[in-house]
Protein backbone atom coordinates (compact mmCIF):
# COMPACT_ATOMS: atom_id res chain seq x y z
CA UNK A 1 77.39 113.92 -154.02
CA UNK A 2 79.51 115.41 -151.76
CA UNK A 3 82.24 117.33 -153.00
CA UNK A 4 84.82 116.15 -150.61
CA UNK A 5 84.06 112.41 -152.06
CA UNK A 6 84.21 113.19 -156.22
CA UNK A 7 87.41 111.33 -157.45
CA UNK A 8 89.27 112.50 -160.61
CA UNK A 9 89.08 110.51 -163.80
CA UNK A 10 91.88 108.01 -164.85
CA UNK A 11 94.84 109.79 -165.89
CA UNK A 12 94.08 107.96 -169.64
CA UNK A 13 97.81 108.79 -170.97
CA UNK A 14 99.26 106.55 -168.38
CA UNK A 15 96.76 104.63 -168.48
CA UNK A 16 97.46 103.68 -172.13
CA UNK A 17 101.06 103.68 -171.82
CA UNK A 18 100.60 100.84 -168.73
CA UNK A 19 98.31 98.86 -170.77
CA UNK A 20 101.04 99.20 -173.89
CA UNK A 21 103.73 97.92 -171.76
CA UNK A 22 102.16 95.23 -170.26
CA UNK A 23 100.64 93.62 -173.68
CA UNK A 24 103.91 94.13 -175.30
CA UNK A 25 105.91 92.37 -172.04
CA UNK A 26 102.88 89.17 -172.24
CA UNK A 27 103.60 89.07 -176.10
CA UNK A 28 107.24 89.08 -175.81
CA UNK A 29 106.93 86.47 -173.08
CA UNK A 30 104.82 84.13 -174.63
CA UNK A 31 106.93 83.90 -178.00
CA UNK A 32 109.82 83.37 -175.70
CA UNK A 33 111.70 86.23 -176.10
CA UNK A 34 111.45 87.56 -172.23
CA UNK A 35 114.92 88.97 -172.13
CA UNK A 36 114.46 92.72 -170.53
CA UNK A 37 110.55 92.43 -170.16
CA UNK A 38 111.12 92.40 -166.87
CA UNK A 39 111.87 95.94 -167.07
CA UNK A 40 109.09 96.56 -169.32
CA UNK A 41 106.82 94.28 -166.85
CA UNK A 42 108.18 97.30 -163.75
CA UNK A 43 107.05 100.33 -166.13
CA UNK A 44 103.76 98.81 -166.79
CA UNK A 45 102.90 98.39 -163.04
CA UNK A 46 104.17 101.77 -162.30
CA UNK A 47 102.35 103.48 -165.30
CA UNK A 48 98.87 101.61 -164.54
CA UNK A 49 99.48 102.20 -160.72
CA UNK A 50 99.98 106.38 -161.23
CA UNK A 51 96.86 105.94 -163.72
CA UNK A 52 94.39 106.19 -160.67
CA UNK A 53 93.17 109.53 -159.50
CA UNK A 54 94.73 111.20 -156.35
CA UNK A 55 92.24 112.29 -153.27
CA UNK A 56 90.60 115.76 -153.85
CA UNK A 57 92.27 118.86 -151.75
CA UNK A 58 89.01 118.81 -149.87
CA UNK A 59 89.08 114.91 -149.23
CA UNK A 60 92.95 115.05 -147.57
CA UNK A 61 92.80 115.25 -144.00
CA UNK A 62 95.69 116.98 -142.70
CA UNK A 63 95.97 115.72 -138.97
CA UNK A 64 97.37 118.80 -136.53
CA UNK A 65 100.38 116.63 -135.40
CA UNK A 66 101.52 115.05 -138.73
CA UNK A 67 104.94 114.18 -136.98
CA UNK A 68 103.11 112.13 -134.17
CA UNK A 69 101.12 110.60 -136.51
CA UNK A 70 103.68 109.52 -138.63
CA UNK A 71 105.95 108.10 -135.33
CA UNK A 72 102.82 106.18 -134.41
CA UNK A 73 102.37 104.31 -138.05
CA UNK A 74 105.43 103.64 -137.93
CA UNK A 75 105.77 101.82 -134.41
CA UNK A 76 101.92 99.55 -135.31
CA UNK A 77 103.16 98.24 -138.44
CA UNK A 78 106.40 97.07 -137.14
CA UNK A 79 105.32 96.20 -134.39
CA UNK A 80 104.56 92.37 -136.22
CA UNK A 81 107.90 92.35 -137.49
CA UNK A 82 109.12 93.13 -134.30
CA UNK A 83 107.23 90.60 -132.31
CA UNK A 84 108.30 87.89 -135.14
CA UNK A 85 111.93 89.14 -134.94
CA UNK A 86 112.14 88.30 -131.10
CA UNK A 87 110.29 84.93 -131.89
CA UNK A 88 113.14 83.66 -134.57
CA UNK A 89 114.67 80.50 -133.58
CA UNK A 90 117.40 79.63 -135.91
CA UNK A 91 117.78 76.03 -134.59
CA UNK A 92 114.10 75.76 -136.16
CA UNK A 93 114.33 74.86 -139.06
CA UNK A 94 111.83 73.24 -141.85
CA UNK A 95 112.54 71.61 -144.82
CA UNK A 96 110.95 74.11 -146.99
CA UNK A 97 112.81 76.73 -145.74
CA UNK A 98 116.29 75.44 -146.97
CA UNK A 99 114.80 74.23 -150.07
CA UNK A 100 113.44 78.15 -151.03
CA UNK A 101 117.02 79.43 -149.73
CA UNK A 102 118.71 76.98 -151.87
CA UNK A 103 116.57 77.66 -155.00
CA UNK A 104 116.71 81.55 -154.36
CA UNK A 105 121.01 81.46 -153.71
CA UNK A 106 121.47 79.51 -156.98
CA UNK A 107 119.20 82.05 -158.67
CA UNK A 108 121.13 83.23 -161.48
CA UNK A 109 119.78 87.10 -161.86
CA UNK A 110 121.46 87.78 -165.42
CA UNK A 111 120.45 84.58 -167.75
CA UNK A 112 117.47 83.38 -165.76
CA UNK A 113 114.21 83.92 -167.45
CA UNK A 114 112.66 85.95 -164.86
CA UNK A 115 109.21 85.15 -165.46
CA UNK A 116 109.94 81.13 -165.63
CA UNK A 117 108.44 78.93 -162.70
CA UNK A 118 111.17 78.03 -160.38
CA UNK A 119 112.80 75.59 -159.99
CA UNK A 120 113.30 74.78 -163.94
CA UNK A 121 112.52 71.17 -163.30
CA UNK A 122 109.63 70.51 -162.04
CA UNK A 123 110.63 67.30 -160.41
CA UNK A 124 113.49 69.34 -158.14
CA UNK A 125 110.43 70.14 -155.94
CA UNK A 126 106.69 69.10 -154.64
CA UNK A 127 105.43 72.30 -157.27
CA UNK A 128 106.67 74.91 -159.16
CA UNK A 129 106.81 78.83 -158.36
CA UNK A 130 106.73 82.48 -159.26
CA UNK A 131 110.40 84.19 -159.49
CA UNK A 132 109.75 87.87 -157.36
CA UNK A 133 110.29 86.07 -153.93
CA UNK A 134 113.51 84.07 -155.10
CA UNK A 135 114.77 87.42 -156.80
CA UNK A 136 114.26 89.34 -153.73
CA UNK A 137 115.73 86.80 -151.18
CA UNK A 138 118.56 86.08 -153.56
CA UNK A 139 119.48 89.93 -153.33
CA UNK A 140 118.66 89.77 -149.55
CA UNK A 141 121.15 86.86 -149.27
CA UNK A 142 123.43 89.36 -151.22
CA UNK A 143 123.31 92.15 -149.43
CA UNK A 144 123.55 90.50 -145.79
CA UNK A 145 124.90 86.70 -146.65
CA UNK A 146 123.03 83.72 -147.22
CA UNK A 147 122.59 81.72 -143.85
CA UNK A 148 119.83 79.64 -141.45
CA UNK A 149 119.88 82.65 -140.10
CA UNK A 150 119.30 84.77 -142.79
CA UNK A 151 116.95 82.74 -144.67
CA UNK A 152 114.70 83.35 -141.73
CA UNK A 153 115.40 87.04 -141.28
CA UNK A 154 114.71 87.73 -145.19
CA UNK A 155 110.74 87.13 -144.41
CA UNK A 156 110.18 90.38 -142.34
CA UNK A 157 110.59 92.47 -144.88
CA UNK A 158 107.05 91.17 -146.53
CA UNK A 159 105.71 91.67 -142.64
CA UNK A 160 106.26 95.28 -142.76
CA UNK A 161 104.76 95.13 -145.69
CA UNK A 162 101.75 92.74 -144.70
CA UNK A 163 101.19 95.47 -141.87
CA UNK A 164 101.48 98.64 -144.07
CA UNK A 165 99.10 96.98 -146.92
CA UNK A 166 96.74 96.29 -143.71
CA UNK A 167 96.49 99.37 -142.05
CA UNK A 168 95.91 101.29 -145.09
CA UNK A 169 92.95 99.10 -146.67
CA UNK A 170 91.27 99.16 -142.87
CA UNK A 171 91.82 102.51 -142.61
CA UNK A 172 90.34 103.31 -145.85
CA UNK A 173 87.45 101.24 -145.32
CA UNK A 174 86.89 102.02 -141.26
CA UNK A 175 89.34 105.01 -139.76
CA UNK A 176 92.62 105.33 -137.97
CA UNK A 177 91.98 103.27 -135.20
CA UNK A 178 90.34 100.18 -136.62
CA UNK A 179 93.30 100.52 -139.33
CA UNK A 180 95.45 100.50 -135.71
CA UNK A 181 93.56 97.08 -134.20
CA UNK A 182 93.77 95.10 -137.22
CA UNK A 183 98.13 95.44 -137.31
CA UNK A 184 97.77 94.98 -133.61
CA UNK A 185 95.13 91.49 -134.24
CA UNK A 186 97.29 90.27 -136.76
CA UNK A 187 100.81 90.76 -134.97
CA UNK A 188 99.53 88.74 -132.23
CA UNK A 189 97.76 86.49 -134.52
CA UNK A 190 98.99 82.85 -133.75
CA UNK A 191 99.31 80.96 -137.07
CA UNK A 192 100.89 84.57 -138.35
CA UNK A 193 103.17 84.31 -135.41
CA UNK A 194 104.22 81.02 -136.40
CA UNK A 195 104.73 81.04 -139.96
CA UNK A 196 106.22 84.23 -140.21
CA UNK A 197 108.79 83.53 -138.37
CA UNK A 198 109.26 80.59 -141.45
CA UNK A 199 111.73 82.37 -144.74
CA UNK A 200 108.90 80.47 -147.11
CA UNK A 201 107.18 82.38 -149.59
CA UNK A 202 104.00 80.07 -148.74
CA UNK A 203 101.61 78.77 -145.83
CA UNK A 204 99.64 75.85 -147.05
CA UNK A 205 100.36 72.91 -145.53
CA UNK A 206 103.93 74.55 -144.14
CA UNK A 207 103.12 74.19 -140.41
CA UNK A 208 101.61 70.53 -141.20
């Protein structure tokens, strides 16, 4: 094997320490008792996430314009948000949209079980959902209002991050520039396009 492509082992004490958290947060959960798991649920990821080895010296490719480089990831994955940003129409509106702003601006951060389906009663809507996308618009809608406007505008966010999560998996499975065509495929990418530009944490059946 090529020494530029051996990995390090699992760092075992995190490791451990993520797989302790995260049994003791789905026990505390599941006997209903998931006051301040949530916290314990954040370690857990973080733990099991710095568990996995980091590149060999000899495997890091240091590029001889790091500055350039890092200008031009920048500009291809927001270049998506960008294009979906220009494409808002706030007289646009679907019903699912107002229902997800309503349910994330009633969100009550301190006494609502965080890892409870919302909404509570599962009659309010069509089905029920995960909390992290109501959390995070309902602090969106705290930081910059809560509007038709902003309900739409709290979605790029998770576009960046669509185009960030892209370019690194194609780049670690192709190179640089194939990492660089797949943000530019998907920003242009017409469904994308569309139902980005929709603040819904979901796709099926939205543009029906």
């Amino acid at each position: 094997m090529d020494p530029s492509e051996a990995r390090a082992p699992f760092r075992t004490g995190p490791l451990a320490l993520g797989l302790l958290f995260g049994a003791w947060t789905t026990v505390r959960v599941f006997v209903g008792h998931p006051y301040l798991t949530v916290c314990s649920w954040i370690v857990s990821i973080g733990l099991l996430v710095g568990s996995f080895p980091a590149p060999s010296a000899a495997a890091v490719k240091h590029p001889k314009s790091p500055r350039l480089r890092r200008i031009a990831f920048a500009a291809v994955v927001c270049l998506p948000a960008l294009l979906r940003l220009a494409d808002i129409q706030p007289d646009r509106i679907h019903g699912d949209e107002i229902l997800t702003g309503y349910f994330s601006a009633t969100y009550d951060l301190r006494r609502t079980d965080f890892f409870a389906p919302v909404p509570a009663d599962p009659m309010a809507w069509v089905a029920q959902f995960p909390a992290p996308y109501f959390v995070l618009q309902k602090l969106f809608f705290e930081t910059f209002g809560a509007s038709l406007l902003t309900i739409k505008l709290s979605a790029l966010p998770f576009v960046v991050l669509a185009g960030a999560m892209l370019f690194a998996i194609a780049r670690e499975l192709v190179d640089e520039r194939a990492a660089a065509l797949a943000v530019i495929v998907y920003a242009f990418f017409a469904p994308s396009a569309y139902l980005d530009t929709l603040g819904v944490h979901f796709i099926s059946s939205t543009a029906a």
